[in-house]
C-alpha atoms as a PDB file:
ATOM      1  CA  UNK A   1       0.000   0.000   0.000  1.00  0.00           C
ATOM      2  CA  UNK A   2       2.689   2.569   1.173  1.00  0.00           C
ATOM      3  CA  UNK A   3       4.434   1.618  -2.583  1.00  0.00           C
ATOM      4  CA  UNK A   4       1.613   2.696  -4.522  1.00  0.00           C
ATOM      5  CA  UNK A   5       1.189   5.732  -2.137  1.00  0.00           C
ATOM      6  CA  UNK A   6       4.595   6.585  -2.843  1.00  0.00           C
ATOM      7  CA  UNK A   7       3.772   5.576  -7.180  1.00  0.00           C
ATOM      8  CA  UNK A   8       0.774   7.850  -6.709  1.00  0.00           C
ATOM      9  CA  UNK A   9       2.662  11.180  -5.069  1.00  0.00           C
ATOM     10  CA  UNK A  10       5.258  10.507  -7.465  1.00  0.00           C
ATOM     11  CA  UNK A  11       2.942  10.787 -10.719  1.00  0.00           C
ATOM     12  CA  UNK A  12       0.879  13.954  -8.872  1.00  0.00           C
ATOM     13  CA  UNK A  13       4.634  15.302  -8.723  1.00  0.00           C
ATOM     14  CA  UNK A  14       5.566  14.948 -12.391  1.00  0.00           C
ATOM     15  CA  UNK A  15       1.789  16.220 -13.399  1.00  0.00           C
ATOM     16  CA  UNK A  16       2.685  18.891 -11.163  1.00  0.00           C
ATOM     17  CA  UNK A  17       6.163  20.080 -12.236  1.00  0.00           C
ATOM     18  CA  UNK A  18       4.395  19.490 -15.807  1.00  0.00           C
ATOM     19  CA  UNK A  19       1.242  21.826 -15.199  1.00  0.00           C
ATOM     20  CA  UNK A  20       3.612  24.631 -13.659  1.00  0.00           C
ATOM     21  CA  UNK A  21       6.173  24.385 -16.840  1.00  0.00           C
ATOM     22  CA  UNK A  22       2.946  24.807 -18.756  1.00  0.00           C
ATOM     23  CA  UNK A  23       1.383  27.816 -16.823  1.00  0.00           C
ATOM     24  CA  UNK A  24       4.903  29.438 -17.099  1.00  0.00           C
ATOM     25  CA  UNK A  25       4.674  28.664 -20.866  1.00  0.00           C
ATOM     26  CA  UNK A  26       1.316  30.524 -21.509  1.00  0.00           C
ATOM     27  CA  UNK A  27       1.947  33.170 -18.846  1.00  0.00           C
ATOM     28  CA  UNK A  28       4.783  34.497 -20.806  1.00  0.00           C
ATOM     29  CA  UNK A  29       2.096  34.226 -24.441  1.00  0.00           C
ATOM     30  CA  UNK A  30       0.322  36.612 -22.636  1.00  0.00           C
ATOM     31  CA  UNK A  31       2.676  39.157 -21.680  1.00  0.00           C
ATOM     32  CA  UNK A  32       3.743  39.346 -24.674  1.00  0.00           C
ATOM     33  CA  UNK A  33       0.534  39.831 -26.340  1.00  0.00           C
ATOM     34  CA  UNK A  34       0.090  42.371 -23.421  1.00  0.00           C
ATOM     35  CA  UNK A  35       2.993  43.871 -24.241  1.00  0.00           C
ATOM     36  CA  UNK A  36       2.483  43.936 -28.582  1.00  0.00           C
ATOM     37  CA  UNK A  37      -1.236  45.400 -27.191  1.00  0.00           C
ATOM     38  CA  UNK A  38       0.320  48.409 -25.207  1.00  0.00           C
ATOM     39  CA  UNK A  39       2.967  49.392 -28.235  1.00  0.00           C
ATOM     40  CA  UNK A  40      -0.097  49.214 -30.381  1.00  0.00           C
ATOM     41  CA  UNK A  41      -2.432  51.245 -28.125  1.00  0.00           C
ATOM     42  CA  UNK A  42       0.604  54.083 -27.876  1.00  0.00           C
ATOM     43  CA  UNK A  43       0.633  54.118 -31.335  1.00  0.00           C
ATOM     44  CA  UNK A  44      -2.722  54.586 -32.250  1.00  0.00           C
ATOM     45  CA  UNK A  45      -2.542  57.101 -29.196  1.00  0.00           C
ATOM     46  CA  UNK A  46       0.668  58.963 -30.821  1.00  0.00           C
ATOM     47  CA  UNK A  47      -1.218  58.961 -34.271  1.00  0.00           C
ATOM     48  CA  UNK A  48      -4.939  60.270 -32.905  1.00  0.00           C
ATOM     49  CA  UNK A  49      -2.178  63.240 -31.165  1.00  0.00           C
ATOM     50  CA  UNK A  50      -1.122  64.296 -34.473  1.00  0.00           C
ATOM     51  CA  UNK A  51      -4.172  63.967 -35.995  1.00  0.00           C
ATOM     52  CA  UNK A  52      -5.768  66.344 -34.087  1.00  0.00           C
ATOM     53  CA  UNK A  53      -2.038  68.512 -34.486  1.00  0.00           C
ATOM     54  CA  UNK A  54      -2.732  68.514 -37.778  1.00  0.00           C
ATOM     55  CA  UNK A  55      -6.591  69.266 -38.146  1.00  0.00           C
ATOM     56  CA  UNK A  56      -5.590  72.280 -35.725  1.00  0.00           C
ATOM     57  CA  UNK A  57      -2.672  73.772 -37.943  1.00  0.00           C
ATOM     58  CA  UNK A  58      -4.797  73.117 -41.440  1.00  0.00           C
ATOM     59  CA  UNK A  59      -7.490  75.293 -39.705  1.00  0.00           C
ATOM     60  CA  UNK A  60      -5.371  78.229 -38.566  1.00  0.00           C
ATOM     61  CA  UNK A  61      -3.812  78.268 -41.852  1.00  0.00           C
ATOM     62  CA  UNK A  62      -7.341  78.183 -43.003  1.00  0.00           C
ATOM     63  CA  UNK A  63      -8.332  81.412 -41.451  1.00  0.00           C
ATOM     64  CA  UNK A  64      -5.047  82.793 -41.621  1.00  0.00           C
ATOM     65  CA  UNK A  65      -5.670  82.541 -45.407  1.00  0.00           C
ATOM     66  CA  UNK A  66      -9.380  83.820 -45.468  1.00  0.00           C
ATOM     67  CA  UNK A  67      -7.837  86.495 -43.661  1.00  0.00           C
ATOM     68  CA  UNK A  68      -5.265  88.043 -45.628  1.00  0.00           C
ATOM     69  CA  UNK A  69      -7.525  87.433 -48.455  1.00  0.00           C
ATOM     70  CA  UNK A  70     -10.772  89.635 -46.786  1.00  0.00           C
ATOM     71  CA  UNK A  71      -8.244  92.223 -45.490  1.00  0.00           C
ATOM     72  CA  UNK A  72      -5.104  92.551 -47.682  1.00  0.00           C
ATOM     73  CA  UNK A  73      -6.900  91.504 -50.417  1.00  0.00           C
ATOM     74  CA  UNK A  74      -3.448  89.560 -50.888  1.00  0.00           C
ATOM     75  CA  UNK A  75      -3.978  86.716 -53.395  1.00  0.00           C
ATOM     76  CA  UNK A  76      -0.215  85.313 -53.377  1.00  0.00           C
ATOM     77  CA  UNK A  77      -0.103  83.746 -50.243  1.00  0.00           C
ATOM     78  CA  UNK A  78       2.665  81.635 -50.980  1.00  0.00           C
ATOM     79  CA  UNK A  79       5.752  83.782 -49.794  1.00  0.00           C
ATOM     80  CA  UNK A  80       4.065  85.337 -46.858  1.00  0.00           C
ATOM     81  CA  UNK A  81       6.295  83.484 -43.660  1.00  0.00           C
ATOM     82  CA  UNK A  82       3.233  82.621 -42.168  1.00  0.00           C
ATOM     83  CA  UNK A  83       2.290  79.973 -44.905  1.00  0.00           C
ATOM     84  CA  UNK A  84       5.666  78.931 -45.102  1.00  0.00           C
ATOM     85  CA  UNK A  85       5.764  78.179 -41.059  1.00  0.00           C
ATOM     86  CA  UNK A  86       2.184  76.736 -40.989  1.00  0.00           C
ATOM     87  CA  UNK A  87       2.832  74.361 -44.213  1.00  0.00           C
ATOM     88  CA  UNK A  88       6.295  73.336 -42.924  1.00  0.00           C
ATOM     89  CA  UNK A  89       4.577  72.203 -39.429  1.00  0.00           C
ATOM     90  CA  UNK A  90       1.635  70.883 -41.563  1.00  0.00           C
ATOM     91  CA  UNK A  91       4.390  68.539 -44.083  1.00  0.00           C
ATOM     92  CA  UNK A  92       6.002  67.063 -40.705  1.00  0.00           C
ATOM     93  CA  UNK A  93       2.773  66.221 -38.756  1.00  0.00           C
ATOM     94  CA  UNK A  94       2.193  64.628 -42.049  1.00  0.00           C
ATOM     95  CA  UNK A  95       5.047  62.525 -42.354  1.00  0.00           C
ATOM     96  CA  UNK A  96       5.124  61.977 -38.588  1.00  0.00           C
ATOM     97  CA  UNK A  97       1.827  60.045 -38.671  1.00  0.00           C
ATOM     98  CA  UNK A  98       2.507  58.160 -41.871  1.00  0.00           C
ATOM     99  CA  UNK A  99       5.946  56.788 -40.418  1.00  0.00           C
ATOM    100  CA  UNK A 100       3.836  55.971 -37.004  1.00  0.00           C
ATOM    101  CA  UNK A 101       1.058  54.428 -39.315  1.00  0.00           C
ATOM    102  CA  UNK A 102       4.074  52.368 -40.799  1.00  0.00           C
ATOM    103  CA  UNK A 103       5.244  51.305 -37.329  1.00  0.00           C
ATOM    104  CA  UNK A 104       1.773  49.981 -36.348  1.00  0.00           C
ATOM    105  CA  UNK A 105       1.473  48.018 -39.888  1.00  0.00           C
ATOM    106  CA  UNK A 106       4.643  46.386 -38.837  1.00  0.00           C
ATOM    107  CA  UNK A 107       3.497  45.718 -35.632  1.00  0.00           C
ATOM    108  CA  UNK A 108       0.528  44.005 -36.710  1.00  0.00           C
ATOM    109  CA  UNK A 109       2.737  42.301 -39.601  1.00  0.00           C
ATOM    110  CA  UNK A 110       5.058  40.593 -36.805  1.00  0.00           C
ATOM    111  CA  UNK A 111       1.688  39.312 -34.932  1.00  0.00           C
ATOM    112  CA  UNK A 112       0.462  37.828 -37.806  1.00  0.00           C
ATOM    113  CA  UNK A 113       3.600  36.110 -38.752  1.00  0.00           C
ATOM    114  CA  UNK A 114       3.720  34.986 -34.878  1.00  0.00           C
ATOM    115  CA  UNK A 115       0.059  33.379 -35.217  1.00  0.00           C
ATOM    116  CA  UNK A 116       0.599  31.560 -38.140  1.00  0.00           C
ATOM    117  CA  UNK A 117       3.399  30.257 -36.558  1.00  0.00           C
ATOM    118  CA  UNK A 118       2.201  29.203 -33.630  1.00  0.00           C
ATOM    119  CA  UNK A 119      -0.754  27.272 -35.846  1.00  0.00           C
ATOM    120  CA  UNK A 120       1.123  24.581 -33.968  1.00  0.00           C
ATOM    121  CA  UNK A 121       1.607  25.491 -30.303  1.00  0.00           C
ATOM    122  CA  UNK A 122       5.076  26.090 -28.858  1.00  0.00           C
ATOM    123  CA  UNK A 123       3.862  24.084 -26.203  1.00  0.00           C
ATOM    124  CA  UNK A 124       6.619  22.309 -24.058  1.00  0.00           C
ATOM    125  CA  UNK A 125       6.127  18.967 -24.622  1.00  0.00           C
ATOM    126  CA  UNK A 126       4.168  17.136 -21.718  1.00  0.00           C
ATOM    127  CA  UNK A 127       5.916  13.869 -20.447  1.00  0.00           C
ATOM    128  CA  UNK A 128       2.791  11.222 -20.519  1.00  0.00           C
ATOM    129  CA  UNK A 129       3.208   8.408 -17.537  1.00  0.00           C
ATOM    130  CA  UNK A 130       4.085   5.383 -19.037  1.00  0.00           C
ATOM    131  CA  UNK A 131       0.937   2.570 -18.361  1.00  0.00           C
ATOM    132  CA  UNK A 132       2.913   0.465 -15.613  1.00  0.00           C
ATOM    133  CA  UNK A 133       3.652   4.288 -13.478  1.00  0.00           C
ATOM    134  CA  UNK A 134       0.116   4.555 -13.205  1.00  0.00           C
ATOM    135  CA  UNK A 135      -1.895   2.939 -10.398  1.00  0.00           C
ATOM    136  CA  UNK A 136      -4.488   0.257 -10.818  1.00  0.00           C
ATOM    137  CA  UNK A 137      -7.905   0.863  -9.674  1.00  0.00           C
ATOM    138  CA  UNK A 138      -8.306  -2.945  -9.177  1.00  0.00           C
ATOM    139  CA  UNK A 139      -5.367  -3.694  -7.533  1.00  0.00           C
ATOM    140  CA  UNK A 140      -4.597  -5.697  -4.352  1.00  0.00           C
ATOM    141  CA  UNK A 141      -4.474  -4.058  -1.174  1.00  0.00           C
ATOM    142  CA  UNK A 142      -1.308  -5.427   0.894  1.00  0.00           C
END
């Protein structure tokens, strides 16, 4: 009895050290996804920021321009500093988000790849009890 006992704690150990290699396994999946989640979520943050950046400078250069045009009756706008300075910002907020827009296409690129990778899990491989480890439900009591 006590060597079956002993057969018995001995598999719940292996299943044990087993289960905890594979919590640790899918513990880290998910931080990482965390992780690949929070760069994403910055980005779109960083992008919505110069979004807004940019709707704000196209309308002062908007009414700067309806301006000059009611009051100066100026109708070359295009070497007034003003338009120079706005459309430089404008260009850069505009390159800004397409290079973050690029950074969050290669983001999602790498996940992809990483899922159709893992179509077959990375899973450490589990160490089944061979049949004559295991105990016997039928067998003699001594």
């Amino acid at each position: 009895m006590a060597e079956m006992l002993e057969n018995i704690l001995g598999q719940l150990s292996k299943w044990g050290e087993v289960v905890v290699d594979k919590s640790g396994f899918y513990f880290r999946k998910a931080v990482d996804k965390g992780e690949e989640l929070t760069k994403l979520g910055r980005l779109q943050l960083d992008i919505e920021k110069a979004r807004r950046e940019l709707k704000s400078h196209y309308a002062e250069l908007g009414k700067w321009t309806f301006d000059q045009i009611e009051e100066s009756n100026m109708t070359d706008l295009a070497s007034a500093e003003a338009y120079i300075s706005q459309s430089g910002v404008i260009r850069t907020l505009i390159k800004q988000i397409q290079e973050l827009e690029v950074q969050k296409t290669e983001i999602k690129k790498r996940e992809a790849e990483q899922k159709t990778e893992s179509a077959e899990p990375e899973e450490p491989p589990v160490e089944e009890p061979e049949p004559e480890d295991l105990p016997i439900k039928d067998a003699p009591v001594e």
